[in-house]
PDB file of N, CA and C in Angstrom:
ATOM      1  N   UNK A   1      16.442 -95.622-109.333  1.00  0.00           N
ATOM      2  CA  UNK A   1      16.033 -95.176-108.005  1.00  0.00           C
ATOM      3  C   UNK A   1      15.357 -93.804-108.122  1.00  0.00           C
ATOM      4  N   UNK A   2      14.423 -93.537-107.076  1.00  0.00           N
ATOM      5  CA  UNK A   2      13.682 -92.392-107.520  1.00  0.00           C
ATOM      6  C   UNK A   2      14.287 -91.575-106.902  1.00  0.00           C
ATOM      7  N   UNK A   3      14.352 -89.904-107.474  1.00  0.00           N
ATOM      8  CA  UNK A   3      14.254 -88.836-106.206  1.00  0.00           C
ATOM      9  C   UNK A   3      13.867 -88.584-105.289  1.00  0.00           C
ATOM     10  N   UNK A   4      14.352 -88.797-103.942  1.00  0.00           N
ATOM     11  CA  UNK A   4      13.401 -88.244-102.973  1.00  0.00           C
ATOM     12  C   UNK A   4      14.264 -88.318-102.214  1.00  0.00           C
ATOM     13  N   UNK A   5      12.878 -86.864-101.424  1.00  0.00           N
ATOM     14  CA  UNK A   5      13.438 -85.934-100.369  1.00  0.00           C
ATOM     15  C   UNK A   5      12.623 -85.521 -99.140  1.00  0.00           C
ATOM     16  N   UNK A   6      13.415 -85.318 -98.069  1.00  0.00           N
ATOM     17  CA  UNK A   6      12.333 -84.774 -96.666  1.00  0.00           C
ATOM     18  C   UNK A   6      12.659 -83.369 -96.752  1.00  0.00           C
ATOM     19  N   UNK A   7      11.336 -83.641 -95.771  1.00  0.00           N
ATOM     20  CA  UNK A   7      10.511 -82.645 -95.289  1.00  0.00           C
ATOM     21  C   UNK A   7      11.711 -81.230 -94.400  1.00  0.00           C
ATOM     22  N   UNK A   8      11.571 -79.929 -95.081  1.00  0.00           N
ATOM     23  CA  UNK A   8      13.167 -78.825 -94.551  1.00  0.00           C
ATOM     24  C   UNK A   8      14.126 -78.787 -95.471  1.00  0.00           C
ATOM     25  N   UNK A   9      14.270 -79.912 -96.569  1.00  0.00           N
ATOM     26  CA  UNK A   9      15.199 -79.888 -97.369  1.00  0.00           C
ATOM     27  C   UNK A   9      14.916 -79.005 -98.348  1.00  0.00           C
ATOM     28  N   UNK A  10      16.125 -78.484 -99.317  1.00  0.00           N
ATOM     29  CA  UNK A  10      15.459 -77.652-100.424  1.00  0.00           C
ATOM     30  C   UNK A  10      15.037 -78.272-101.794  1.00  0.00           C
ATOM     31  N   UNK A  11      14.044 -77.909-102.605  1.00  0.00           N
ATOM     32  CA  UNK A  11      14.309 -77.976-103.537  1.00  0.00           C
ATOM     33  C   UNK A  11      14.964 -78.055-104.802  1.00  0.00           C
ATOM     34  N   UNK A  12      15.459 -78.881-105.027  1.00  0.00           N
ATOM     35  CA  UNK A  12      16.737 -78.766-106.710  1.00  0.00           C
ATOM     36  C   UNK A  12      15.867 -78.920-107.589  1.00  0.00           C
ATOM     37  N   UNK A  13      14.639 -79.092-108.143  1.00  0.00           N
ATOM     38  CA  UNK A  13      14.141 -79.148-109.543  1.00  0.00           C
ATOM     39  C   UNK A  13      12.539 -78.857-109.137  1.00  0.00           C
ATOM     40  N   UNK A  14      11.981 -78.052-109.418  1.00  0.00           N
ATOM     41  CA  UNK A  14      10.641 -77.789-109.737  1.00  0.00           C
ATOM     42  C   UNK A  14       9.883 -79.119-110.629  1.00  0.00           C
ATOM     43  N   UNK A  15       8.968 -79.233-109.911  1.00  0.00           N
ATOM     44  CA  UNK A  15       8.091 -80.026-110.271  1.00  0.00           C
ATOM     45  C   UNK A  15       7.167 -80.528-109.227  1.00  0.00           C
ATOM     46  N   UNK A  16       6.564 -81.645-110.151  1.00  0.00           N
ATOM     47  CA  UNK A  16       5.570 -82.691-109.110  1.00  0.00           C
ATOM     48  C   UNK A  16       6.023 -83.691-108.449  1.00  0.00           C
ATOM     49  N   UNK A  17       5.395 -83.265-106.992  1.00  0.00           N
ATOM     50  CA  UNK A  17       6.283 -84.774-105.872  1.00  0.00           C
ATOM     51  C   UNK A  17       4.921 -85.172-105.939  1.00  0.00           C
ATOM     52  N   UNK A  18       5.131 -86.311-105.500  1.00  0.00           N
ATOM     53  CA  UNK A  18       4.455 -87.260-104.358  1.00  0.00           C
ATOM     54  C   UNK A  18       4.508 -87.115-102.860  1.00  0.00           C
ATOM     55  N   UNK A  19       3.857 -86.526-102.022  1.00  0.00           N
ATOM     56  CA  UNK A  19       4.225 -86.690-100.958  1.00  0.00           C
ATOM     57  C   UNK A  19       3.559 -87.608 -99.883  1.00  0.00           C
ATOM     58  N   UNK A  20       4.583 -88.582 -99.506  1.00  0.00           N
ATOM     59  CA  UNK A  20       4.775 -89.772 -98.830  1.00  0.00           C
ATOM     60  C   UNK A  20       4.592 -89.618 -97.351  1.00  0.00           C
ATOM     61  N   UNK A  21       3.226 -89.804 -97.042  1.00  0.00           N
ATOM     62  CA  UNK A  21       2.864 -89.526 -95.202  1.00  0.00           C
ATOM     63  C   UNK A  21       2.592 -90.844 -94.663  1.00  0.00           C
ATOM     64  N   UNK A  22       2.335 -90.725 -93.433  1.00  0.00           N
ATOM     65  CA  UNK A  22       2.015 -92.270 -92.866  1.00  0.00           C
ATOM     66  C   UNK A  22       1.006 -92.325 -92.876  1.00  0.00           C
ATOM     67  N   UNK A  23       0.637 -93.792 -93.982  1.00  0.00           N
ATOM     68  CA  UNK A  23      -0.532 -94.074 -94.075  1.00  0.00           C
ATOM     69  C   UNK A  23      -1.553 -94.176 -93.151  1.00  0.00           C
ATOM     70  N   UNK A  24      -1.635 -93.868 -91.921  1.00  0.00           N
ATOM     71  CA  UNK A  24      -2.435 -94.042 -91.244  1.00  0.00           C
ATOM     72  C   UNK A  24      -3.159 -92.334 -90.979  1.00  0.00           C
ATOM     73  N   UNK A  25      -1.991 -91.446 -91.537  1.00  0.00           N
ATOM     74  CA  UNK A  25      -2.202 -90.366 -91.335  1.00  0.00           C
ATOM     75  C   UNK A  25      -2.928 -89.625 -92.546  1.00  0.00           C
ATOM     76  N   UNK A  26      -2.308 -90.075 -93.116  1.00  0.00           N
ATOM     77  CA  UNK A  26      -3.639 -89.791 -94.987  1.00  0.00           C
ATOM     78  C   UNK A  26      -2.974 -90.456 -96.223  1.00  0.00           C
ATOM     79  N   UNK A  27      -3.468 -90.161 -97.436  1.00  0.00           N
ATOM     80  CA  UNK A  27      -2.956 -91.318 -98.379  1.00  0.00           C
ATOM     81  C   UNK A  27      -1.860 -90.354 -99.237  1.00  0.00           C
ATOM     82  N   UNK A  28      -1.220 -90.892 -99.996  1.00  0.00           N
ATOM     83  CA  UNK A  28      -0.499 -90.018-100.369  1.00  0.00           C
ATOM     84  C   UNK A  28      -0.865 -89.125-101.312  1.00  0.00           C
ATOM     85  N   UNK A  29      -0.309 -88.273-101.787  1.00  0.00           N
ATOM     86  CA  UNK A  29      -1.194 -87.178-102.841  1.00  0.00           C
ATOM     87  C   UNK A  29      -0.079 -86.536-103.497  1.00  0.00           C
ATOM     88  N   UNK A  30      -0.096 -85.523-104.462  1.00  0.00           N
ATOM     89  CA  UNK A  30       0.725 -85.218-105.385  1.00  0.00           C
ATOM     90  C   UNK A  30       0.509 -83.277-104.989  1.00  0.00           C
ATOM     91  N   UNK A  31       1.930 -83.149-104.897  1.00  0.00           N
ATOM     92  CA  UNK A  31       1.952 -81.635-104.850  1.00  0.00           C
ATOM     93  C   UNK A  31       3.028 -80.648-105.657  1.00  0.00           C
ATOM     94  N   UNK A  32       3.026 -79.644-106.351  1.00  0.00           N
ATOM     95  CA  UNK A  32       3.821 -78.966-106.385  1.00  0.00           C
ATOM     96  C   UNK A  32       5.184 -78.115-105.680  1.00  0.00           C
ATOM     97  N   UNK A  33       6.069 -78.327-106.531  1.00  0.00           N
ATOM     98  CA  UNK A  33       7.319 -77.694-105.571  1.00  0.00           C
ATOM     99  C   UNK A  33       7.719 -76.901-106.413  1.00  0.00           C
ATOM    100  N   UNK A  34       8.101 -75.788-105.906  1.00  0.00           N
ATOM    101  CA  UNK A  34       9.075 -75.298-107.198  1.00  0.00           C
ATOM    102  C   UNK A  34      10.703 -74.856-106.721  1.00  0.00           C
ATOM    103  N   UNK A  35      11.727 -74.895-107.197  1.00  0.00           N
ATOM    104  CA  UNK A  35      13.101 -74.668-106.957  1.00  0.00           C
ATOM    105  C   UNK A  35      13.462 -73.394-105.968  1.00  0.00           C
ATOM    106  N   UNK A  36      14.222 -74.248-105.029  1.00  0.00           N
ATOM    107  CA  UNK A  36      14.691 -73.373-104.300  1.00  0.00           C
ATOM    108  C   UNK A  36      13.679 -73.266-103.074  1.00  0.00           C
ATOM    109  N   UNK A  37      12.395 -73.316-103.090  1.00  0.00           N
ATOM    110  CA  UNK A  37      11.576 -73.622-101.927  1.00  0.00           C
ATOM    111  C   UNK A  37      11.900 -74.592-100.618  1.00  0.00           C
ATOM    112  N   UNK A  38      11.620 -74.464 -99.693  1.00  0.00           N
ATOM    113  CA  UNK A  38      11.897 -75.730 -99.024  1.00  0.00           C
ATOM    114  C   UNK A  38      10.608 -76.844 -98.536  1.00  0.00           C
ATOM    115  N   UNK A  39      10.839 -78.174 -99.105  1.00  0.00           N
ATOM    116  CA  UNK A  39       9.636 -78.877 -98.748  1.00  0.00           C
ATOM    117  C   UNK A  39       9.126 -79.140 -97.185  1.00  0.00           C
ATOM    118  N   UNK A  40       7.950 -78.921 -97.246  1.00  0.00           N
ATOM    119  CA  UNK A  40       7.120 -78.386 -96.105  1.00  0.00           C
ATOM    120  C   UNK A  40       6.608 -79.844 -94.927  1.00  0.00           C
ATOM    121  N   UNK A  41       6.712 -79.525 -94.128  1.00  0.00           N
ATOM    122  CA  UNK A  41       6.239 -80.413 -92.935  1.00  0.00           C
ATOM    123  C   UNK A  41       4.740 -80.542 -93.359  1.00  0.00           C
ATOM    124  N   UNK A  42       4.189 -81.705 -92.596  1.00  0.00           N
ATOM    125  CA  UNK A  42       2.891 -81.272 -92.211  1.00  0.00           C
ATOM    126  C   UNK A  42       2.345 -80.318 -91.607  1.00  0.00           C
ATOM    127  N   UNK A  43       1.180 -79.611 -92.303  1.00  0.00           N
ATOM    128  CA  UNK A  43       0.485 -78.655 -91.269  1.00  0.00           C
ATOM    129  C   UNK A  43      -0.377 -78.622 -90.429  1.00  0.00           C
ATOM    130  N   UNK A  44      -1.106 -80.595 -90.301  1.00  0.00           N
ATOM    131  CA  UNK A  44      -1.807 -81.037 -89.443  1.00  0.00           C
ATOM    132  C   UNK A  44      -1.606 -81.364 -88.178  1.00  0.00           C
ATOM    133  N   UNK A  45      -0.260 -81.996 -88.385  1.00  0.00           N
ATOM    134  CA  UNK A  45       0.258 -82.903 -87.115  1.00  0.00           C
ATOM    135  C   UNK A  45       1.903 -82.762 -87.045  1.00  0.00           C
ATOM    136  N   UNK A  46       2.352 -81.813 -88.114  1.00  0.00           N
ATOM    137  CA  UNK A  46       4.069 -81.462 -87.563  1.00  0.00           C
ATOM    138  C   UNK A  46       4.685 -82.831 -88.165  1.00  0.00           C
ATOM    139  N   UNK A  47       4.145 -83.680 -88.996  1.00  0.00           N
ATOM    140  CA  UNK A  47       5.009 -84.688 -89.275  1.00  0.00           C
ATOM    141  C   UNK A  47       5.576 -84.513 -90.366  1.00  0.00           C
ATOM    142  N   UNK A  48       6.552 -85.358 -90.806  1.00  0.00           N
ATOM    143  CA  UNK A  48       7.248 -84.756 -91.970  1.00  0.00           C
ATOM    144  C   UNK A  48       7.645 -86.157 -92.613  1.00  0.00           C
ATOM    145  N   UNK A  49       6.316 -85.462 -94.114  1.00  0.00           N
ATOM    146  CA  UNK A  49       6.353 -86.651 -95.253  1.00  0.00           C
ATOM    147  C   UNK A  49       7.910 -86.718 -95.620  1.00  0.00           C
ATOM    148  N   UNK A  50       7.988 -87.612 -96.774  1.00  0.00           N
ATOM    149  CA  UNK A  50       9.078 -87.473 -97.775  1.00  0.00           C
ATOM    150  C   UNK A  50       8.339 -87.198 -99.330  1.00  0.00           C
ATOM    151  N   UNK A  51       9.277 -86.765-100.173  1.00  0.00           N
ATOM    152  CA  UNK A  51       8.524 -86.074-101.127  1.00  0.00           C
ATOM    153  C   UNK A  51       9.333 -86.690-102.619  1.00  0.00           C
ATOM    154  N   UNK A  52       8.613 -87.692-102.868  1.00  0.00           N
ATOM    155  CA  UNK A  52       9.198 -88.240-104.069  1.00  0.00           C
ATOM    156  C   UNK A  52       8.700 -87.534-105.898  1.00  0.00           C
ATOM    157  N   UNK A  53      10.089 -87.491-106.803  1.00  0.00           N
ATOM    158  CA  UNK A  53       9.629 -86.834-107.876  1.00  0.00           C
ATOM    159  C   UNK A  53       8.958 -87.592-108.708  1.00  0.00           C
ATOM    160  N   UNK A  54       7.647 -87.132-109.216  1.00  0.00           N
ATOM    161  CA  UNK A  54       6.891 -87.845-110.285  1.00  0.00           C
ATOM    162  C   UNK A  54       7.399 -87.429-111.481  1.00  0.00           C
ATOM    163  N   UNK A  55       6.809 -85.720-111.717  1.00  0.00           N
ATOM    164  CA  UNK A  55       7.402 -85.011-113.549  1.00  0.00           C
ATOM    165  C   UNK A  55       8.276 -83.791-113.099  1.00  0.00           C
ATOM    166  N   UNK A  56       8.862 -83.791-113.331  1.00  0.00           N
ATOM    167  CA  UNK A  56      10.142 -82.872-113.290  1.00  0.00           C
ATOM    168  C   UNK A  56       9.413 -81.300-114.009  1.00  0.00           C
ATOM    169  N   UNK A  57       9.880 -80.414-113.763  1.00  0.00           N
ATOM    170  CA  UNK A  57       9.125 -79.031-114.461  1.00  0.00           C
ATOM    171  C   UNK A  57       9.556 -78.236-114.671  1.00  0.00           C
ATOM    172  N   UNK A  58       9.674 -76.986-115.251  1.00  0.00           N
ATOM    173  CA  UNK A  58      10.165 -75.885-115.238  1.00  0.00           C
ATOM    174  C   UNK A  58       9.453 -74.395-114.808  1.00  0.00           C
ATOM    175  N   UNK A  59       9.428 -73.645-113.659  1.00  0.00           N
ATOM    176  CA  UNK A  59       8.704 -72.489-113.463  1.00  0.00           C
ATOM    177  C   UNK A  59       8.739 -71.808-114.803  1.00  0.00           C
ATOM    178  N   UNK A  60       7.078 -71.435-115.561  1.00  0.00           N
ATOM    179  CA  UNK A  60       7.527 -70.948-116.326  1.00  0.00           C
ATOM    180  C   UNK A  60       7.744 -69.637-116.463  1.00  0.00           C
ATOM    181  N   UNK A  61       8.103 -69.029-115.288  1.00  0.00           N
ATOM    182  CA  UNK A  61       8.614 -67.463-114.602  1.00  0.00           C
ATOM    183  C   UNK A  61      10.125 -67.543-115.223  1.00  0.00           C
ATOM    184  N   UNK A  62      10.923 -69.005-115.217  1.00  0.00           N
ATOM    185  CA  UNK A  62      12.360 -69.227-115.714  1.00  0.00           C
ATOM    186  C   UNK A  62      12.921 -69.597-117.154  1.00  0.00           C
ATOM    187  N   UNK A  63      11.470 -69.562-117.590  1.00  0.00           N
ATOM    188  CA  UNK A  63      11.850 -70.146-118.941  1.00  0.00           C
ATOM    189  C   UNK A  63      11.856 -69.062-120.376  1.00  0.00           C
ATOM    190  N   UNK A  64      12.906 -68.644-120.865  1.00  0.00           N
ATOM    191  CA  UNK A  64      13.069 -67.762-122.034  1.00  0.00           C
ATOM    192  C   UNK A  64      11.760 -67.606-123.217  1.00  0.00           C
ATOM    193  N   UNK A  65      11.544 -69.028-122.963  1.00  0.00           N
ATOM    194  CA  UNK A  65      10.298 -68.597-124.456  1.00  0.00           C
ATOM    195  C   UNK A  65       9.088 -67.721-123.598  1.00  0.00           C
ATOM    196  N   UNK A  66       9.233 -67.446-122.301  1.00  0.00           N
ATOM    197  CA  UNK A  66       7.834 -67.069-121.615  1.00  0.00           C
ATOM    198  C   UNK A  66       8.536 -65.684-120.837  1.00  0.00           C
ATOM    199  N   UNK A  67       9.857 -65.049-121.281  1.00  0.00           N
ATOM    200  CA  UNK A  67       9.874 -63.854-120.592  1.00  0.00           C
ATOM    201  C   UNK A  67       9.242 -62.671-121.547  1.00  0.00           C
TER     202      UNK A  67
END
């Protein structure tokens, strides 16, 4: 089963969603999240996709080999 999450909820893993709108409203598309953020409503029409995980990621602001 995949990850996924709506729209206000927070983030638990940085990475790439999918975010899942009504097709009538646009197609779906792929966005960045990163941890701890909260995934975002629409900013067209106030609707609120769901946001499924494609690749999982790491900020690399968090990662030791990059401080």
């Amino acid at each position: 089963m995949a990850d996924e999450f709506k729209s206000r909820e927070v983030c638990n893993q940085s990475g790439v969603y999918r975010a899942v709108h009504d097709p009538q409203h646009t197609p779906d598309h792929d966005v960045t999240v990163i941890y701890g953020h909260i995934f975002p409503r629409c900013s067209h029409h106030g609707c609120n996709p769901n946001f499924v995980l494609v690749a999982a990621g790491q900020n690399v602001n968090s990662n030791n080999w990059f401080k």
